[in-house]
PDB file of N, CA and C in Angstrom:
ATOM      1  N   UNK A   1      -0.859 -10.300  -7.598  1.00  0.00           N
ATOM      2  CA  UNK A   1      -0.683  -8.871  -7.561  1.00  0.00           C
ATOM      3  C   UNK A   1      -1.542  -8.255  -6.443  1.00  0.00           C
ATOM      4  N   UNK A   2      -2.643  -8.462  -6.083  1.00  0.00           N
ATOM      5  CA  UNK A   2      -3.781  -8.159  -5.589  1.00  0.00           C
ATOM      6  C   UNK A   2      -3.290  -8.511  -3.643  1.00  0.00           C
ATOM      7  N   UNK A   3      -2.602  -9.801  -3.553  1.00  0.00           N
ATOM      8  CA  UNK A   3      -2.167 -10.321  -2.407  1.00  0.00           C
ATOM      9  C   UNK A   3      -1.159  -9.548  -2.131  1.00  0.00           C
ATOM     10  N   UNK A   4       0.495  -9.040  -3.003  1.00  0.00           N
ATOM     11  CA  UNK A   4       1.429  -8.028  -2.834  1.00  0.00           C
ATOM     12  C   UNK A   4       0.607  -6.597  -2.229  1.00  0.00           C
ATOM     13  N   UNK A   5      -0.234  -6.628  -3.273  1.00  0.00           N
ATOM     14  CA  UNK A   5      -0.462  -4.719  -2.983  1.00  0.00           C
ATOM     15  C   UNK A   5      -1.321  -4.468  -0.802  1.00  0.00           C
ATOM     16  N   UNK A   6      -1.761  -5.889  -0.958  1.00  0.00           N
ATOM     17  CA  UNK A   6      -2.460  -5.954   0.306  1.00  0.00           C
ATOM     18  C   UNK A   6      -1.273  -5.683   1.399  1.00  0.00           C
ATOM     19  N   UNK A   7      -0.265  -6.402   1.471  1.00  0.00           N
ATOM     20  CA  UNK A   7       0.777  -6.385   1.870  1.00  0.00           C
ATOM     21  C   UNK A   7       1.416  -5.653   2.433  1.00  0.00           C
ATOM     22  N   UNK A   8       1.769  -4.703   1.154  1.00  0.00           N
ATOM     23  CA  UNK A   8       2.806  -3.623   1.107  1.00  0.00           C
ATOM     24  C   UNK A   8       1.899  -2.464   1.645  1.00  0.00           C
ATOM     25  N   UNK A   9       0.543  -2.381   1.482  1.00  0.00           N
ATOM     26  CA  UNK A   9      -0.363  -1.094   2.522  1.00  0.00           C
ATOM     27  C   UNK A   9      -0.014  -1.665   3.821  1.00  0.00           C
ATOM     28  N   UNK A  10      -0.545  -3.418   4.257  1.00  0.00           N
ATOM     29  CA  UNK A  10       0.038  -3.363   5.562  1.00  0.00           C
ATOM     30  C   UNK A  10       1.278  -3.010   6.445  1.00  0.00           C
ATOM     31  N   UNK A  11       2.793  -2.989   5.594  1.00  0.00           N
ATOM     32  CA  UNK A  11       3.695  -2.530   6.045  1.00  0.00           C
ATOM     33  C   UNK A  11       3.874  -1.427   5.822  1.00  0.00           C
ATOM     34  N   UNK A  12       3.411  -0.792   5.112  1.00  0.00           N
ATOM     35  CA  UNK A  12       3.061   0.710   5.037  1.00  0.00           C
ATOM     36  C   UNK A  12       2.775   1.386   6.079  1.00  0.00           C
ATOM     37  N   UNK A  13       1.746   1.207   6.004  1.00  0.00           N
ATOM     38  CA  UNK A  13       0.241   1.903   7.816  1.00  0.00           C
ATOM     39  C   UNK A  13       1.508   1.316   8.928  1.00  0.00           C
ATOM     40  N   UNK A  14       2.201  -0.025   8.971  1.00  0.00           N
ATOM     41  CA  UNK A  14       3.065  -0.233  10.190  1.00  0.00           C
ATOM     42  C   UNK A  14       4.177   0.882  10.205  1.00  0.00           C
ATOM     43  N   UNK A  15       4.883   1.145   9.067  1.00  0.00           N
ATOM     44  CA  UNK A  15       5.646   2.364   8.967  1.00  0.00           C
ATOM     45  C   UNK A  15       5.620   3.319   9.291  1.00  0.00           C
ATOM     46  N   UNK A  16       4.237   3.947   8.821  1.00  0.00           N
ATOM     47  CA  UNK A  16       3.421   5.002   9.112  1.00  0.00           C
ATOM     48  C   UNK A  16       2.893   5.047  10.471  1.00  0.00           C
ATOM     49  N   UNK A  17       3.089   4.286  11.096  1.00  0.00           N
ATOM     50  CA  UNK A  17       2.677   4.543  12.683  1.00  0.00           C
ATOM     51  C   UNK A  17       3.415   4.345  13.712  1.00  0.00           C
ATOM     52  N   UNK A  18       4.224   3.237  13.142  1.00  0.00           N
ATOM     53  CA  UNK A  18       5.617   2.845  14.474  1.00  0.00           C
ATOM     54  C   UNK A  18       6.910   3.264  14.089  1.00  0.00           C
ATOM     55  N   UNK A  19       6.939   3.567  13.010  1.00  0.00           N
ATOM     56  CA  UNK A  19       8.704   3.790  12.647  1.00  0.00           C
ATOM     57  C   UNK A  19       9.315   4.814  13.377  1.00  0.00           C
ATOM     58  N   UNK A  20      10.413   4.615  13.528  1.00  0.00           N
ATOM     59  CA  UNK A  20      11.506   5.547  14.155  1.00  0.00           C
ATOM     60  C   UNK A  20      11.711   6.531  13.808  1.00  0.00           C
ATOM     61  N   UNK A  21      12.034   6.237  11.980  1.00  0.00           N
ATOM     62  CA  UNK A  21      12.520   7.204  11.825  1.00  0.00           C
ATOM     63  C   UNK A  21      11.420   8.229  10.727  1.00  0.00           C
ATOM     64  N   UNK A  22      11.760   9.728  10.971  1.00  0.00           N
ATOM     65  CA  UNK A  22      10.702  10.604  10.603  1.00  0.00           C
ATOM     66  C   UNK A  22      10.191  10.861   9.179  1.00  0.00           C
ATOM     67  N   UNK A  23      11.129  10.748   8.332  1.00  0.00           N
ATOM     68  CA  UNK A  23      11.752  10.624   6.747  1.00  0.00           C
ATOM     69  C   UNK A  23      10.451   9.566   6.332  1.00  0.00           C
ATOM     70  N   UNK A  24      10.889   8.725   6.847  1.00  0.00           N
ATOM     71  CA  UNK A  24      10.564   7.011   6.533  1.00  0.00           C
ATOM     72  C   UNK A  24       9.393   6.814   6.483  1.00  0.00           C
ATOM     73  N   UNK A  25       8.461   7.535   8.143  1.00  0.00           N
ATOM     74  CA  UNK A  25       7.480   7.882   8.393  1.00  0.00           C
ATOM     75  C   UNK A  25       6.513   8.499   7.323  1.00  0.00           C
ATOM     76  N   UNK A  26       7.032   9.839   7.352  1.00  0.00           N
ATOM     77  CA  UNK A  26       6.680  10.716   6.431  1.00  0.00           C
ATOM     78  C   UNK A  26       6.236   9.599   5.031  1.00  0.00           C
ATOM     79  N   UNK A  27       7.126   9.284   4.188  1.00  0.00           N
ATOM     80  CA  UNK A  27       7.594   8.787   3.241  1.00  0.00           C
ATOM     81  C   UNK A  27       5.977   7.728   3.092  1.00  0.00           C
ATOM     82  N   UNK A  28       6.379   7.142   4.228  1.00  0.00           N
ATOM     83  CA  UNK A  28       5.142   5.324   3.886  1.00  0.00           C
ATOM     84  C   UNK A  28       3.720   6.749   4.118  1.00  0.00           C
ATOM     85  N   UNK A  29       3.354   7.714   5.046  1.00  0.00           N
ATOM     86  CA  UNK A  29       2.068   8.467   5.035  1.00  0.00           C
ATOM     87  C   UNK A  29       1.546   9.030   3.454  1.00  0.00           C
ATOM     88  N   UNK A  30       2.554   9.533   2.570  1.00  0.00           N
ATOM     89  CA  UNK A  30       2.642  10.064   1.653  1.00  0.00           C
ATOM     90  C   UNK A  30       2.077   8.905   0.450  1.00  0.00           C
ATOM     91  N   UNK A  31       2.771   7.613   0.735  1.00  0.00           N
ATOM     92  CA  UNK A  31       2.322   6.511  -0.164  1.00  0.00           C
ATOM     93  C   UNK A  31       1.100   5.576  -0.211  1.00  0.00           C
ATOM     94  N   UNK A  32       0.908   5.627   1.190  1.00  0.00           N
ATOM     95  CA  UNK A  32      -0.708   4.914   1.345  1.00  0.00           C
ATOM     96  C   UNK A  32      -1.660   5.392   0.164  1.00  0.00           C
ATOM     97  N   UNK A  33      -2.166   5.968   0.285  1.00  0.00           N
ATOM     98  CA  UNK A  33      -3.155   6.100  -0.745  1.00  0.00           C
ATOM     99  C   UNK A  33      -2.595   5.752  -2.340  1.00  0.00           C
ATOM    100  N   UNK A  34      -1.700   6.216  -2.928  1.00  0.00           N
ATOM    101  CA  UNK A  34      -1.250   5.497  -4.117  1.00  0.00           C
ATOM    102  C   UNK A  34      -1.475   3.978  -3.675  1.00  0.00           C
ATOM    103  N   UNK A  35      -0.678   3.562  -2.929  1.00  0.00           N
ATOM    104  CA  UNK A  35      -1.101   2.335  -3.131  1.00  0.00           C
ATOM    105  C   UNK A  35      -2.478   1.834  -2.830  1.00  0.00           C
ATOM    106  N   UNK A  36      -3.256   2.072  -1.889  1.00  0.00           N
ATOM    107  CA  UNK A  36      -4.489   1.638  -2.199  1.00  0.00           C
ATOM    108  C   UNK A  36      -5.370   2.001  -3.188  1.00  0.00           C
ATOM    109  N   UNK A  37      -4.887   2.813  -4.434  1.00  0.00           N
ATOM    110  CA  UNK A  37      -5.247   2.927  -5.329  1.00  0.00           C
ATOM    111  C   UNK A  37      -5.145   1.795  -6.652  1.00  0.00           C
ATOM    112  N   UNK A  38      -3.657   1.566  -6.222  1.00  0.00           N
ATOM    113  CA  UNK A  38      -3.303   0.350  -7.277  1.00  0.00           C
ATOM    114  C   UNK A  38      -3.810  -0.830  -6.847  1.00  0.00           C
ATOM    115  N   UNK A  39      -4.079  -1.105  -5.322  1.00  0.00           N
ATOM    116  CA  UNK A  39      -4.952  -2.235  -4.810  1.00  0.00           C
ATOM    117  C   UNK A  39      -5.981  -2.089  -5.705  1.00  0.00           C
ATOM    118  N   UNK A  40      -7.077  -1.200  -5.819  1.00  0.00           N
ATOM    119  CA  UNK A  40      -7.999  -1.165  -6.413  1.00  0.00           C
ATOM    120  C   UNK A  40      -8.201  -1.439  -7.747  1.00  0.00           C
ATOM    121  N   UNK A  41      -6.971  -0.672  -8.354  1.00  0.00           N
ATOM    122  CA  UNK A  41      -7.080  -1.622  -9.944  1.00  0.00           C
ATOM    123  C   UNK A  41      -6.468  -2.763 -10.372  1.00  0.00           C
ATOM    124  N   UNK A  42      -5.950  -3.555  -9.425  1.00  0.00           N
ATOM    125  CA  UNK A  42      -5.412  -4.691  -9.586  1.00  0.00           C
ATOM    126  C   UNK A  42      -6.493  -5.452  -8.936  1.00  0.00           C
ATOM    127  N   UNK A  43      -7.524  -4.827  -8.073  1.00  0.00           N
ATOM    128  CA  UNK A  43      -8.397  -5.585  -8.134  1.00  0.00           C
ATOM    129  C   UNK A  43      -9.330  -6.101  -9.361  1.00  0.00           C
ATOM    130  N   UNK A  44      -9.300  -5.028  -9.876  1.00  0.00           N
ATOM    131  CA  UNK A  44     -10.380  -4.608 -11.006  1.00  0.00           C
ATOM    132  C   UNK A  44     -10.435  -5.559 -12.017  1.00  0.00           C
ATOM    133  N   UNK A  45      -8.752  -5.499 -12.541  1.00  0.00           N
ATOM    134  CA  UNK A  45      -8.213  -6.547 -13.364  1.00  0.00           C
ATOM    135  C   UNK A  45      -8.327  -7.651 -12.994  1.00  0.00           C
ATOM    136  N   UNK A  46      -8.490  -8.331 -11.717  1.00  0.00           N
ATOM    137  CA  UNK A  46      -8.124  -9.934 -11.521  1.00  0.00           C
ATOM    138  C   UNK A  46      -9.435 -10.267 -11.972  1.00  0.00           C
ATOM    139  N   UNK A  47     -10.444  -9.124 -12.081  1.00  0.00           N
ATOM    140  CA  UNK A  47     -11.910  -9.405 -12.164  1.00  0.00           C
ATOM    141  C   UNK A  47     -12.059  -9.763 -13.444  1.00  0.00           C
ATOM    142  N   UNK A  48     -11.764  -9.077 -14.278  1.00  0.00           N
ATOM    143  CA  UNK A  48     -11.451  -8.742 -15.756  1.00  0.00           C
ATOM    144  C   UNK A  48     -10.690 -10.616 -16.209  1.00  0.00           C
ATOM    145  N   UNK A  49      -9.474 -10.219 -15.748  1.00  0.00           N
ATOM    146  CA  UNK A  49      -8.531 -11.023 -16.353  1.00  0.00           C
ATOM    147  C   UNK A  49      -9.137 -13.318 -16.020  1.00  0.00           C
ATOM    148  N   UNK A  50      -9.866 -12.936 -15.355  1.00  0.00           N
ATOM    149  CA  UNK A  50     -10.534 -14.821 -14.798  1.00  0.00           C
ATOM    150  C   UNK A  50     -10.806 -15.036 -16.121  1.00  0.00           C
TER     151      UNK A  50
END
């Protein structure tokens, strides 16, 4: 979970900076932070869950 969420911020921020289109753009700027939020508690848990 922890490896996905890493991921999906990286194609995110790539979205968010190179994409074409403006929507899309918009869209991945708006989501970054949610997701590095859920990075964070899926970190939390892997901690938890060993």
């Amino acid at each position: 979970m922890v490896s996905d969420h890493k991921e999906d911020i990286k194609e995110f921020k790539k979205e968010a900076s190179e994409g074409a289109n403006s929507a899309l753009k918009s869209f991945a700027e708006k989501t970054i932070p949610t997701l590095e939020h859920h990075l964070k508690e899926s970190e939390k848990a892997k901690g938890i869950v060993k």
